[in-house]
N, C-alpha and C. Protein backbone atom coordinates (compact mmCIF):
# COMPACT_ATOMS: atom_id res chain seq x y z
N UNK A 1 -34.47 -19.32 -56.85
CA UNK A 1 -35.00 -19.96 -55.67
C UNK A 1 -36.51 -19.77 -55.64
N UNK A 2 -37.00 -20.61 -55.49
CA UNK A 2 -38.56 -20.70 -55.19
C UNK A 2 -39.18 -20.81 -53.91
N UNK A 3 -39.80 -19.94 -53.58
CA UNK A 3 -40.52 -20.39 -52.12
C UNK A 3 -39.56 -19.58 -51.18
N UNK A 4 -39.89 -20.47 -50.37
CA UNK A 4 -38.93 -19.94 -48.64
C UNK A 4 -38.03 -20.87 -48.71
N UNK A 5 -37.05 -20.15 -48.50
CA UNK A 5 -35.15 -21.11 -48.25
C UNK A 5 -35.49 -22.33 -47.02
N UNK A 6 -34.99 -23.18 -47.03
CA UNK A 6 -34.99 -23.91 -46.01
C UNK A 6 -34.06 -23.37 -44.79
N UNK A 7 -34.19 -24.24 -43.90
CA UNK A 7 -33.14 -24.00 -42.86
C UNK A 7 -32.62 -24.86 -42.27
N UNK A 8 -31.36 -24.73 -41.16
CA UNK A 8 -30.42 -25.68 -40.74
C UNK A 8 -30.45 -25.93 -39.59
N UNK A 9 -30.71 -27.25 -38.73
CA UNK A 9 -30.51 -26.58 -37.41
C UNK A 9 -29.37 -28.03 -37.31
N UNK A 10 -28.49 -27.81 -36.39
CA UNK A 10 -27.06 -28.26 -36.24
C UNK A 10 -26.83 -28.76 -34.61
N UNK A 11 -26.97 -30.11 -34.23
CA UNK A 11 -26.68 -30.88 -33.13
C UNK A 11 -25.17 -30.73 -33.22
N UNK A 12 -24.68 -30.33 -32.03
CA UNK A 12 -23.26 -31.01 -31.60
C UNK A 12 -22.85 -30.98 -29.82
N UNK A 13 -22.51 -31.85 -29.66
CA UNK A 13 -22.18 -32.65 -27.76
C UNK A 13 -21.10 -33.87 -27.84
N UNK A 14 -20.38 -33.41 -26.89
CA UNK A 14 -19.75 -34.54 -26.00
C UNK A 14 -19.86 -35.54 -26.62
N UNK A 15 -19.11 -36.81 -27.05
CA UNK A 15 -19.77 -38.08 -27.38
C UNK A 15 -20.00 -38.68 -25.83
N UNK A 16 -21.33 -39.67 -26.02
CA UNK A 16 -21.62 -39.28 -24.82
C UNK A 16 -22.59 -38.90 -24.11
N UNK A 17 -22.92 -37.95 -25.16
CA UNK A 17 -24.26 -36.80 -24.22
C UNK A 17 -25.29 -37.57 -24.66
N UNK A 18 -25.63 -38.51 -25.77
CA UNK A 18 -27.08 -38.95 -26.25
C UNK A 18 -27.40 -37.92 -27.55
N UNK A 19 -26.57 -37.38 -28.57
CA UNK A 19 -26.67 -36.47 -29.05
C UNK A 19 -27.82 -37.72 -30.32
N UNK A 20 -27.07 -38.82 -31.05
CA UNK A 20 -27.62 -39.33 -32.06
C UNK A 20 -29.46 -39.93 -31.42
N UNK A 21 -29.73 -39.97 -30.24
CA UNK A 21 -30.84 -40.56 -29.04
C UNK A 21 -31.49 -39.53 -30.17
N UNK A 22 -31.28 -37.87 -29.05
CA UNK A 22 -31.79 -37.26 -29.25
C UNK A 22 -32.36 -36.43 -30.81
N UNK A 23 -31.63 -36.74 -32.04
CA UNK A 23 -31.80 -36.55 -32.85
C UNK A 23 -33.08 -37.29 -33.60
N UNK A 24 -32.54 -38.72 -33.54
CA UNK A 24 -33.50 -39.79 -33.57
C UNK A 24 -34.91 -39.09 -33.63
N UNK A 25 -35.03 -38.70 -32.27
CA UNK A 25 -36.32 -39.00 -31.47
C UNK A 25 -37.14 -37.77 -31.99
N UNK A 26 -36.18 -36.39 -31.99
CA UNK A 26 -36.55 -35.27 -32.79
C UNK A 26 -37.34 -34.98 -34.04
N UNK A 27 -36.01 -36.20 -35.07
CA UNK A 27 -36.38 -36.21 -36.19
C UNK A 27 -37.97 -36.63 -36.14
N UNK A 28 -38.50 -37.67 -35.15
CA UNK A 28 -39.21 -38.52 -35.16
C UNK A 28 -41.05 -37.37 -35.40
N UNK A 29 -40.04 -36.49 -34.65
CA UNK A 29 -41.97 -35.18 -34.55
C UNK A 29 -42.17 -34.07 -35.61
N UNK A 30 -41.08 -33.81 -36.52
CA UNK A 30 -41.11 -33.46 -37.41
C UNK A 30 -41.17 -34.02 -38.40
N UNK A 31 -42.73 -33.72 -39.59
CA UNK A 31 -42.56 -34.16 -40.86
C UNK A 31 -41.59 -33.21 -41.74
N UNK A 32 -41.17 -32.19 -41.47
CA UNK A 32 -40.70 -30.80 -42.41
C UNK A 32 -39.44 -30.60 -42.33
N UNK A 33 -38.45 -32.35 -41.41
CA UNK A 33 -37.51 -32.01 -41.59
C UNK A 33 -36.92 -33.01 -41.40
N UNK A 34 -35.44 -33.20 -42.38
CA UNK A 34 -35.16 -34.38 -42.62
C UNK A 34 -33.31 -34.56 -42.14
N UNK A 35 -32.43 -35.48 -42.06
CA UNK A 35 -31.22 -35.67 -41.44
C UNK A 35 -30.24 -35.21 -42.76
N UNK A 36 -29.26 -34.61 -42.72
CA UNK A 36 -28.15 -34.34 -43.45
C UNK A 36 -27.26 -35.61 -44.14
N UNK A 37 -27.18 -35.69 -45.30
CA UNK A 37 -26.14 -37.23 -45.57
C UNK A 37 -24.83 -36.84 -45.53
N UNK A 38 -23.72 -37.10 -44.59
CA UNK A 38 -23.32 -36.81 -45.39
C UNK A 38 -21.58 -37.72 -46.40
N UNK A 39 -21.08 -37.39 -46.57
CA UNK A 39 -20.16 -37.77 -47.61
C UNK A 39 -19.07 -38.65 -47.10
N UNK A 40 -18.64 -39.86 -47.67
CA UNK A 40 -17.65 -40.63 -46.86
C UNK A 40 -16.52 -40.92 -48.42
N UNK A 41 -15.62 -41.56 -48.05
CA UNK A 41 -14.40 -42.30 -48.56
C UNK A 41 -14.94 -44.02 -48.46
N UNK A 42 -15.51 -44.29 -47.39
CA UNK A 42 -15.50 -45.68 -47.03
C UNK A 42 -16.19 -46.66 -48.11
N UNK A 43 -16.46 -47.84 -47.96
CA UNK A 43 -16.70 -48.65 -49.10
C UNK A 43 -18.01 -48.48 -48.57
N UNK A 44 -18.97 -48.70 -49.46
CA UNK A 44 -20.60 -48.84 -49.22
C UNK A 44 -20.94 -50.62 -48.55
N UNK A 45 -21.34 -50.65 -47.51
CA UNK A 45 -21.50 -51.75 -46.68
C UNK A 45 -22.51 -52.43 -47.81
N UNK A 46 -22.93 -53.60 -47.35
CA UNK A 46 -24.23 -54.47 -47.69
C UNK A 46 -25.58 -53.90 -47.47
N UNK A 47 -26.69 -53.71 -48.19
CA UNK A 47 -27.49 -52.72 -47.74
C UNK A 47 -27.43 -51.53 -47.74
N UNK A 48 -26.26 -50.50 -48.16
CA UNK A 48 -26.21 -49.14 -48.12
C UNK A 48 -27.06 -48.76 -49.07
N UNK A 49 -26.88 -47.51 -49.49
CA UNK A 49 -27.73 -47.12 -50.70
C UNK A 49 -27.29 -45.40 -50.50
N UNK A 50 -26.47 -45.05 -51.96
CA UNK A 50 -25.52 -43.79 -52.23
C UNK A 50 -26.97 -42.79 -51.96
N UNK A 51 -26.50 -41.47 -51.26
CA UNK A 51 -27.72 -41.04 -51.48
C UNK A 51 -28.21 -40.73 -49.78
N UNK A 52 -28.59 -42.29 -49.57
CA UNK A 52 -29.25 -42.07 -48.51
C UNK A 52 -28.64 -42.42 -46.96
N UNK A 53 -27.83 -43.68 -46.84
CA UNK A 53 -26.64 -43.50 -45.62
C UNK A 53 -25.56 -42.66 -46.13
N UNK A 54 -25.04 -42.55 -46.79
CA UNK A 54 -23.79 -41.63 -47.38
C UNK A 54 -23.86 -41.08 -48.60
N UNK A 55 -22.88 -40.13 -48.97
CA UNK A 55 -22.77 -39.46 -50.46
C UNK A 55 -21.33 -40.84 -50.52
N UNK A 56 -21.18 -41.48 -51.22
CA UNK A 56 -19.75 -42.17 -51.23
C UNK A 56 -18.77 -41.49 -52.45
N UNK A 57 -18.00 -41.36 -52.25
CA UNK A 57 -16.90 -40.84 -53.17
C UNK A 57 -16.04 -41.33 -53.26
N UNK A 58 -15.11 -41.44 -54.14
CA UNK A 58 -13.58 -42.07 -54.03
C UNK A 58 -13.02 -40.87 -53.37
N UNK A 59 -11.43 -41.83 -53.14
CA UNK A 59 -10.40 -40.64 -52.31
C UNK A 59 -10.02 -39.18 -53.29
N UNK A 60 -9.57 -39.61 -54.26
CA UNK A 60 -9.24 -38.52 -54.82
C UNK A 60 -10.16 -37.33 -55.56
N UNK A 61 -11.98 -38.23 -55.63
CA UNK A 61 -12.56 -36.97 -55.57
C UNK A 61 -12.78 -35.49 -54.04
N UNK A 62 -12.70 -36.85 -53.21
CA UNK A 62 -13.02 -36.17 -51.94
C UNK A 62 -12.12 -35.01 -51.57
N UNK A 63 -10.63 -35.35 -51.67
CA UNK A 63 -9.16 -34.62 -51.99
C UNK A 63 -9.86 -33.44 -52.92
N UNK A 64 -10.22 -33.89 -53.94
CA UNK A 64 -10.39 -32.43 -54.96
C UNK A 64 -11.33 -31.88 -54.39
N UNK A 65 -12.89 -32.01 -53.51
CA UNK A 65 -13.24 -31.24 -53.20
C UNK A 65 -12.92 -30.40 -51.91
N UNK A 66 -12.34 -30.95 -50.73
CA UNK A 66 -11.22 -30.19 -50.23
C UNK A 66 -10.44 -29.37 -50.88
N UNK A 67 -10.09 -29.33 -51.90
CA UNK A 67 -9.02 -28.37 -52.02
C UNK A 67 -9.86 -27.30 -52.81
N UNK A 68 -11.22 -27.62 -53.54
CA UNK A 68 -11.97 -26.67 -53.81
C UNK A 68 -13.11 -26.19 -52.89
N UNK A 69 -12.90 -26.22 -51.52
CA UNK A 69 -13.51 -25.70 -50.39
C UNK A 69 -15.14 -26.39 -50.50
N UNK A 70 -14.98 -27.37 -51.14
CA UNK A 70 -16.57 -28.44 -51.23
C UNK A 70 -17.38 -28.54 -50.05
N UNK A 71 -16.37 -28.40 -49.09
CA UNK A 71 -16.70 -29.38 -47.33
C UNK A 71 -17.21 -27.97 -46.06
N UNK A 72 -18.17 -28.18 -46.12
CA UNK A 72 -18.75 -27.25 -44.72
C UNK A 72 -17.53 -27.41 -43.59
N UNK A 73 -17.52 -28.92 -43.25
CA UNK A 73 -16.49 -29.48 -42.56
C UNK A 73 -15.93 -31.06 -42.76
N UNK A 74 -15.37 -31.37 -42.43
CA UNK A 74 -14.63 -32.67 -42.69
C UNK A 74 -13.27 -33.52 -42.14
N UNK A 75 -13.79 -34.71 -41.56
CA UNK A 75 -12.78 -35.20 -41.05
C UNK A 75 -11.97 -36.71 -41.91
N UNK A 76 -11.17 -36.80 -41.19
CA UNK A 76 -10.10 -38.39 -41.73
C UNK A 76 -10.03 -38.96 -40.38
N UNK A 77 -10.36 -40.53 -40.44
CA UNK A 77 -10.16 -41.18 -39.38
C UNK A 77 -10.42 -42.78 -39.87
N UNK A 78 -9.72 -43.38 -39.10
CA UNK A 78 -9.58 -45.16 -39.85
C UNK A 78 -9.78 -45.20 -41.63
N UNK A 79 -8.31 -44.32 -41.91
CA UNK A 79 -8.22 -44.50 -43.30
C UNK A 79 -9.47 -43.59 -43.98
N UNK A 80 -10.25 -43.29 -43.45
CA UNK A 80 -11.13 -42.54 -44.76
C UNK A 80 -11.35 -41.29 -44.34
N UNK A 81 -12.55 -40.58 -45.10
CA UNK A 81 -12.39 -39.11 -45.08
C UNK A 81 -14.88 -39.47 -44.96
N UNK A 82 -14.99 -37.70 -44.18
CA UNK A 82 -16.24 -37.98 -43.87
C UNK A 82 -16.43 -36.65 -43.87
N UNK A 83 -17.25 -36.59 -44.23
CA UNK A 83 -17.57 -34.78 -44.36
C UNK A 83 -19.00 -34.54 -44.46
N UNK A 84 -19.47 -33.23 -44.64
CA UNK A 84 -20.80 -32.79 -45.13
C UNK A 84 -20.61 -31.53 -46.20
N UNK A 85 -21.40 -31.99 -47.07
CA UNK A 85 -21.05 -31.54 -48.82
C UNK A 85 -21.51 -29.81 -48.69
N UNK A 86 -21.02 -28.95 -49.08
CA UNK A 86 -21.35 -27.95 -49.45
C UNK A 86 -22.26 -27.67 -50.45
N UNK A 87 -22.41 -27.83 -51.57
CA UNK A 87 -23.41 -27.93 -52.55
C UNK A 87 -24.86 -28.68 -52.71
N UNK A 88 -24.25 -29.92 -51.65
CA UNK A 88 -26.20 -30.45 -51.05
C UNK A 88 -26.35 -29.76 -50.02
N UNK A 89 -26.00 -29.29 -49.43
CA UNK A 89 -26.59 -27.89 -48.43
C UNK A 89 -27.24 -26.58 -48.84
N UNK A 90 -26.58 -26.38 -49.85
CA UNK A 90 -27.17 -25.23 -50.62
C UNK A 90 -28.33 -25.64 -51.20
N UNK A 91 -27.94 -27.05 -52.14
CA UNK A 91 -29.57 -27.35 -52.63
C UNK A 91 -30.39 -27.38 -51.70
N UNK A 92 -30.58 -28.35 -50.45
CA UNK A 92 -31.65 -28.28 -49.90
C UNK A 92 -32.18 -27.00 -49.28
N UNK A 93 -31.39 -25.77 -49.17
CA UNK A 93 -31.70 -24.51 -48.66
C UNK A 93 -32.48 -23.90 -49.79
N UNK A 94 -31.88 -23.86 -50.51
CA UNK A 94 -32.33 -23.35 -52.22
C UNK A 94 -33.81 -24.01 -52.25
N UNK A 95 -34.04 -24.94 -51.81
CA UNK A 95 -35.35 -26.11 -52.46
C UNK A 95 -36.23 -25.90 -51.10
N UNK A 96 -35.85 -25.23 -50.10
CA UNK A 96 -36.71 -25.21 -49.04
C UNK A 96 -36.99 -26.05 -48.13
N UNK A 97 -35.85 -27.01 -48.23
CA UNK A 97 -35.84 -27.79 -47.13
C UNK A 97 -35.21 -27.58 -45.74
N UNK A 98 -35.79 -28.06 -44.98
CA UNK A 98 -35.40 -28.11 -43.65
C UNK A 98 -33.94 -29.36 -42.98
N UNK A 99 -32.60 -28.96 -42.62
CA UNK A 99 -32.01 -30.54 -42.42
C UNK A 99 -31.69 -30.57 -41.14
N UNK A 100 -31.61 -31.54 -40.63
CA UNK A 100 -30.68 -31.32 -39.44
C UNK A 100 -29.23 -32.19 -39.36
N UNK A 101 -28.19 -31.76 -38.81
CA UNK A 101 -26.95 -31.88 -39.16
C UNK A 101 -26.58 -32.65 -37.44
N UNK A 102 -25.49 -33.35 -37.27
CA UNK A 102 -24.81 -33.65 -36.31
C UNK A 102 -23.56 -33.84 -36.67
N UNK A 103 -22.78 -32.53 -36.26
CA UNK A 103 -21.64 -31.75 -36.27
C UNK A 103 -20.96 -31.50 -35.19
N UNK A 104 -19.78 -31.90 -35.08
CA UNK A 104 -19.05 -31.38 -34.49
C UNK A 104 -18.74 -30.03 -33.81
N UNK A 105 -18.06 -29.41 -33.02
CA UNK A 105 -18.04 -28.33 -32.53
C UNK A 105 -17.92 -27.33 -33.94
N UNK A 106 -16.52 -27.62 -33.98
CA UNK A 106 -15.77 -26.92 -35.43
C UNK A 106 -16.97 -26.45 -36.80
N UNK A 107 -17.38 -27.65 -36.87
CA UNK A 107 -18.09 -27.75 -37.99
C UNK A 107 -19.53 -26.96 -38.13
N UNK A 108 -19.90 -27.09 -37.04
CA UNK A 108 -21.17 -26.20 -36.48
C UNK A 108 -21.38 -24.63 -36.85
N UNK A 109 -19.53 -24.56 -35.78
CA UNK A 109 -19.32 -22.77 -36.20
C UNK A 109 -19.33 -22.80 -37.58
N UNK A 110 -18.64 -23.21 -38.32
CA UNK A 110 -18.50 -22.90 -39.67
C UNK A 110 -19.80 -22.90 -40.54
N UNK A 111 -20.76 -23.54 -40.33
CA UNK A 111 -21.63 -23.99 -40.91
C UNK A 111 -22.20 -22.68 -40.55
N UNK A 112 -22.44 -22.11 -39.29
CA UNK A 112 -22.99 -21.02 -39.25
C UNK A 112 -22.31 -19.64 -39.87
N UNK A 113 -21.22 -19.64 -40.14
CA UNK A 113 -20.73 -18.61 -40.66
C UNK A 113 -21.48 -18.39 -42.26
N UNK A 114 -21.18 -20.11 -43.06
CA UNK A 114 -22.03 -19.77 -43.94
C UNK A 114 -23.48 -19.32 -44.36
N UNK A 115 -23.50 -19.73 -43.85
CA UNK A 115 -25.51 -19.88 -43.64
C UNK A 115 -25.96 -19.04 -42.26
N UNK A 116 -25.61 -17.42 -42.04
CA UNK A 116 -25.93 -17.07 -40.65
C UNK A 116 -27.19 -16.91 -40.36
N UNK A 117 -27.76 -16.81 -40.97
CA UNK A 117 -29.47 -16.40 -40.96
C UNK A 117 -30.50 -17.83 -41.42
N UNK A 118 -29.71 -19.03 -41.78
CA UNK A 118 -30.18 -20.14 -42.05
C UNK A 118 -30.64 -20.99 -41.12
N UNK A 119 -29.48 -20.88 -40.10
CA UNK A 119 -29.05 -22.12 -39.21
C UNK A 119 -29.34 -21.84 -37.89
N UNK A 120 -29.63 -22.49 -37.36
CA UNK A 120 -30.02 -22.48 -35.52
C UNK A 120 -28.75 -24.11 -35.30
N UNK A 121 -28.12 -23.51 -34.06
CA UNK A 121 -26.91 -24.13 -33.71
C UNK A 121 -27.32 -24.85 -31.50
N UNK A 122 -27.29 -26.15 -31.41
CA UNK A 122 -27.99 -26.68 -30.57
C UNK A 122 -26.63 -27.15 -30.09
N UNK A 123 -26.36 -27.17 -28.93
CA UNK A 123 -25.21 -27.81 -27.84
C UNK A 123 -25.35 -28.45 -26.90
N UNK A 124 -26.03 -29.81 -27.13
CA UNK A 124 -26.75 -30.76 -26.26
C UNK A 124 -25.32 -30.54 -24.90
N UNK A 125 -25.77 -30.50 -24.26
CA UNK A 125 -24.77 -30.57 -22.65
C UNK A 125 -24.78 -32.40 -22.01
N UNK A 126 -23.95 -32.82 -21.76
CA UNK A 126 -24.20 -33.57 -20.02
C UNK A 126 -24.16 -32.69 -19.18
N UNK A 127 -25.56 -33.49 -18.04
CA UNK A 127 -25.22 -32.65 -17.03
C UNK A 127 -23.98 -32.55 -16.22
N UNK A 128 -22.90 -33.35 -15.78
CA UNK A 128 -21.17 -32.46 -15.89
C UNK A 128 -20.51 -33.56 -16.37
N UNK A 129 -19.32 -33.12 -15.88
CA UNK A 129 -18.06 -34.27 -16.63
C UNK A 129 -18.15 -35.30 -16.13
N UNK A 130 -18.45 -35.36 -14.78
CA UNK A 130 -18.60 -37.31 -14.13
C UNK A 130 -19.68 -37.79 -14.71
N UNK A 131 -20.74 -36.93 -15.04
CA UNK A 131 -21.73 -38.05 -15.45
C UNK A 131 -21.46 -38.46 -16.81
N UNK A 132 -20.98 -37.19 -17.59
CA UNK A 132 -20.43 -38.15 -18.82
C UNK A 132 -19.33 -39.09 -18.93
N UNK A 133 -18.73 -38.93 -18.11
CA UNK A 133 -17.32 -39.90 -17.37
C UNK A 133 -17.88 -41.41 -17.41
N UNK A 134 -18.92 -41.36 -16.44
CA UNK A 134 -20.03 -42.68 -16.14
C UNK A 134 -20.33 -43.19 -17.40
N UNK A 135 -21.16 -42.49 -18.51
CA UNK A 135 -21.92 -42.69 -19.59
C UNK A 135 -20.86 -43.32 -20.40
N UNK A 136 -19.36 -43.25 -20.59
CA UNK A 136 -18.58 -43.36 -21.34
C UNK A 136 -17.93 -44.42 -20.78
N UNK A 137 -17.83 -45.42 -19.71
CA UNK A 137 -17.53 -46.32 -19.13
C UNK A 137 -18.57 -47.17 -19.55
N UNK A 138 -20.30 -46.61 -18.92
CA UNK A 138 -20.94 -48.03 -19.43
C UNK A 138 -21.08 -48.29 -20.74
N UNK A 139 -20.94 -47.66 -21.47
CA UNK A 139 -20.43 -48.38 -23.11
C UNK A 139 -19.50 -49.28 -22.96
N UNK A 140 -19.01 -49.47 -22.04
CA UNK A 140 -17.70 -50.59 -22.12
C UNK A 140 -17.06 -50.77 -23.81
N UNK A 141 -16.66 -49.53 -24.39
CA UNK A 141 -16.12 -49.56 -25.85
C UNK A 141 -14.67 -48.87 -25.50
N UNK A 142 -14.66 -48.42 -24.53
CA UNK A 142 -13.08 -47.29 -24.36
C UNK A 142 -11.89 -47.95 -23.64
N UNK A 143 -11.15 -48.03 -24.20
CA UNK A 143 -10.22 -48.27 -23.03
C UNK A 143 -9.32 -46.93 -22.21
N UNK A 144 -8.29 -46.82 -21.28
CA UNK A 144 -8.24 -45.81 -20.55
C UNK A 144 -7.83 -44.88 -21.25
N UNK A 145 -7.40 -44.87 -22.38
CA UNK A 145 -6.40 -43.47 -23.73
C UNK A 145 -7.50 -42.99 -24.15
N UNK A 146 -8.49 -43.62 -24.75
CA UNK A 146 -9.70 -43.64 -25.41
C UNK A 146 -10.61 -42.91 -24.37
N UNK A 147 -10.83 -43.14 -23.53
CA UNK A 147 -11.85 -42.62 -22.67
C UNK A 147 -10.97 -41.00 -22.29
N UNK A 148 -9.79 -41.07 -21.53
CA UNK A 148 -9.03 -40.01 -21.52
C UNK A 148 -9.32 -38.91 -22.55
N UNK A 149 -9.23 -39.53 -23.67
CA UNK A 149 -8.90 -38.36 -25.05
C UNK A 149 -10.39 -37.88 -25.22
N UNK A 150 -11.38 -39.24 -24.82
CA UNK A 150 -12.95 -38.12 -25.14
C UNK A 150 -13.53 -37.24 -24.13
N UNK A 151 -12.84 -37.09 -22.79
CA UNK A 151 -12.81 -36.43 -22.09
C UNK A 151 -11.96 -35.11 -22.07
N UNK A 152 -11.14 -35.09 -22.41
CA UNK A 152 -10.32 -33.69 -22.72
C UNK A 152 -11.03 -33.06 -24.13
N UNK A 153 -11.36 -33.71 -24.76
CA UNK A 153 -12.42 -32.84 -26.31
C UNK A 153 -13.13 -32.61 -25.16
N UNK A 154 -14.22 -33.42 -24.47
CA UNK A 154 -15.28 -32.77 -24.24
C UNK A 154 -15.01 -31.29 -23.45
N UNK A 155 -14.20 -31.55 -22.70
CA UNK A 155 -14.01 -30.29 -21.51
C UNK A 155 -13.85 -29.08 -22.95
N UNK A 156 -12.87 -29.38 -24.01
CA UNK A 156 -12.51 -28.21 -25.48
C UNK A 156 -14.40 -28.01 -25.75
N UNK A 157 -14.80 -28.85 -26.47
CA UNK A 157 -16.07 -28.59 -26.69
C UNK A 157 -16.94 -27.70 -26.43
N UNK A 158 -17.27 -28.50 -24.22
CA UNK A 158 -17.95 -27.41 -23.71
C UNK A 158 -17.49 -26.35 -23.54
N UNK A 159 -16.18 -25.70 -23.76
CA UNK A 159 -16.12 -24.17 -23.54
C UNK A 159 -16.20 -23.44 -24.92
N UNK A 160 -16.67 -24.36 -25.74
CA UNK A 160 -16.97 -23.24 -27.22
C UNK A 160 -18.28 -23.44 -27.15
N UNK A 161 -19.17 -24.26 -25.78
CA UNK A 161 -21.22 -24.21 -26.38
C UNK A 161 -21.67 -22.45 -25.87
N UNK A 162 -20.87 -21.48 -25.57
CA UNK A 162 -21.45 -20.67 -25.86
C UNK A 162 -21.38 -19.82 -27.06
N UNK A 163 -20.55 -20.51 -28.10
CA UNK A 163 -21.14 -19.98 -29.24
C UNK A 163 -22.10 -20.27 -29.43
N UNK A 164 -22.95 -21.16 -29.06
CA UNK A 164 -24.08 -21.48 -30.07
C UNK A 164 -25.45 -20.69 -29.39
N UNK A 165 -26.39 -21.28 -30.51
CA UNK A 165 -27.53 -20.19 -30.33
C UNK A 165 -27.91 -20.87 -29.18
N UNK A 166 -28.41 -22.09 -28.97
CA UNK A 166 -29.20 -22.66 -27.36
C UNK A 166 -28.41 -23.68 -26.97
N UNK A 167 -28.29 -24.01 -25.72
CA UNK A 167 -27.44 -25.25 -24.80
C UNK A 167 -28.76 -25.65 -24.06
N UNK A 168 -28.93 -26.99 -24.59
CA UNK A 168 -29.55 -27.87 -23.67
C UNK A 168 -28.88 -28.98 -22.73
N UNK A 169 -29.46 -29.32 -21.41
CA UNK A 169 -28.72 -30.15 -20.86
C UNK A 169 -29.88 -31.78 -20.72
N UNK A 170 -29.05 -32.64 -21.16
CA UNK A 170 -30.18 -33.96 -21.38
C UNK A 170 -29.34 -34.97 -20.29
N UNK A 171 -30.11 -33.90 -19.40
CA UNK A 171 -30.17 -34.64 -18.13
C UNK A 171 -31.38 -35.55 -17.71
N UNK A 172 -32.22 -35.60 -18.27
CA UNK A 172 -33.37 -36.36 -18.69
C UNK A 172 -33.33 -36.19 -20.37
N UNK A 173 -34.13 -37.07 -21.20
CA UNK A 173 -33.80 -37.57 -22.38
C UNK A 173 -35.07 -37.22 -22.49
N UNK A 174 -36.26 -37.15 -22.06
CA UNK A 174 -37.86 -36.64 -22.07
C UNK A 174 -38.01 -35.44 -22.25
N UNK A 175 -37.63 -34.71 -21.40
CA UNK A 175 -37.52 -33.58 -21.53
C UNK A 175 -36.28 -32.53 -21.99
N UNK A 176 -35.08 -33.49 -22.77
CA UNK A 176 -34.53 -32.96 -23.49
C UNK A 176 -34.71 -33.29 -24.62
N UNK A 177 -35.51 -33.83 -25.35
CA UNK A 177 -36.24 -33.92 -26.31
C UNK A 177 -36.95 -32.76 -26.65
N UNK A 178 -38.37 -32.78 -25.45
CA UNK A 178 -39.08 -31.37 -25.92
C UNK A 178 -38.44 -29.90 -25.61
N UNK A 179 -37.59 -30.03 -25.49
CA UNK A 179 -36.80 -28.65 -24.73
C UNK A 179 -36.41 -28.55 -26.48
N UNK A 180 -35.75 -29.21 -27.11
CA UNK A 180 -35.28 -29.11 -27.92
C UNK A 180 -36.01 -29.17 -29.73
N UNK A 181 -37.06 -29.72 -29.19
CA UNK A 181 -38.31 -29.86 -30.01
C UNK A 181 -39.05 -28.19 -30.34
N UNK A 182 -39.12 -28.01 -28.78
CA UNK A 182 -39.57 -26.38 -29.03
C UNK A 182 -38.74 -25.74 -29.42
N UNK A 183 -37.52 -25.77 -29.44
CA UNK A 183 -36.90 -24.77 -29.81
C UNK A 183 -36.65 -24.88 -31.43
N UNK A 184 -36.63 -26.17 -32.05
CA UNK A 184 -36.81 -26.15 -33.32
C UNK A 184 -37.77 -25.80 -33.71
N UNK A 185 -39.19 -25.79 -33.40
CA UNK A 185 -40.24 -25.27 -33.72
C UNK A 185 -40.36 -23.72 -33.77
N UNK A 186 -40.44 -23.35 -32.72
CA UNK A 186 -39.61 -21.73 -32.66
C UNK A 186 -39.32 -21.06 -34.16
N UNK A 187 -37.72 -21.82 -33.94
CA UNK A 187 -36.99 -21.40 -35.09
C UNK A 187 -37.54 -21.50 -36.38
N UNK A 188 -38.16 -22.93 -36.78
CA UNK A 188 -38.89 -23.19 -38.13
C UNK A 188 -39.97 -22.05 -38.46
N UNK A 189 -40.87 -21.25 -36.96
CA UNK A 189 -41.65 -20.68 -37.87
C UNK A 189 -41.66 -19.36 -37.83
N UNK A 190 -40.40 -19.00 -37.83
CA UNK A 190 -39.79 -17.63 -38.05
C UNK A 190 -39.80 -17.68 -39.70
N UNK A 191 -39.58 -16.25 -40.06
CA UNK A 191 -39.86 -15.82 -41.48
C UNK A 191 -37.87 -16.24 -42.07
């Protein structure tokens, strides 16, 4: 390893909360740090490019790296499989890069287990359940099972954000930005 290890810092909220907003906008003030790719099953759209929207894999590599513990974490949903790679995590740590991840609850913890001294772990909040209730209606994308089911994760969710290292609430999007800005900064210029 050369240099200083990179580090991790790891979004996960409610769908809902503005978590991808806030990443966006994050990514947007940092040059020293860049978004996590990570790994799908799915076919590469028009315009993709391997690498940089996705790692793409076939099924049965993805299968083999599951079963050789490849996957920080990883899910299956509409037929395919989606994960974030274990071994491009290490490289970019190894190479001194900085990533940021948007992870799931599950995936978060784990990620920190590996990497405990790597990773700073962020738990964007709504400010409560009706307002994310609201937020998840005006998408007009849910119907009542759908909206139901992302409401019972969320309530699972928020009672695991005190694992994490900071909970922000983006109850404003301005100032949950810099709330969250500083605190990556913080973290980045620790040894």
């Amino acid at each position: 390893m050369k240099g200083k290890p990179g580090k991790l810092i790891v979004f996960s909220a409610p769908s809902g909360t503005g978590k991808s907003t806030v990443a966006k906008l994050v990514l947007e003030r940092f040059d020293n740090l860049e978004f996590s790719v990570s790994a799908t099953t799915r076919p590469k759209r028009e315009g993709e490019v391997d690498g940089t929207n996705y790692h793409y894999l076939k099924k049965k590599a993805f299968e083999e790296k599951i079963r050789k513990g490849g996957f920080i974490e990883y899910e299956h949903f509409f037929d395919n499989f989606y994960g974030t790679l274990l071994d491009k995590t290490e490289e970019a740590v190894n190479a001194g890069r900085n990533m940021l991840f948007d992870l799931d609850v599950r995936g978060a913890l784990n990620l920190k287990k590996i990497f405990p001294d790597r990773s700073l772990l962020i738990f964007l909040k709504p400010p409560s359940l009706k307002e994310l209730k609201k937020r998840l209606q005006n998408r007009n994308s849910e119907d009542d099972r759908t909206l139901k089911e992302r409401l019972e994760r969320a309530e699972f969710e928020l009672s695991l954000a005190h694992e994490f290292d900071r909970e922000v609430v983006n109850d404003d999007l301005q100032r949950a930005v810099d709330e969250v800005t500083a605190v990556i900064t913080e973290f980045l210029s620790k040894k």
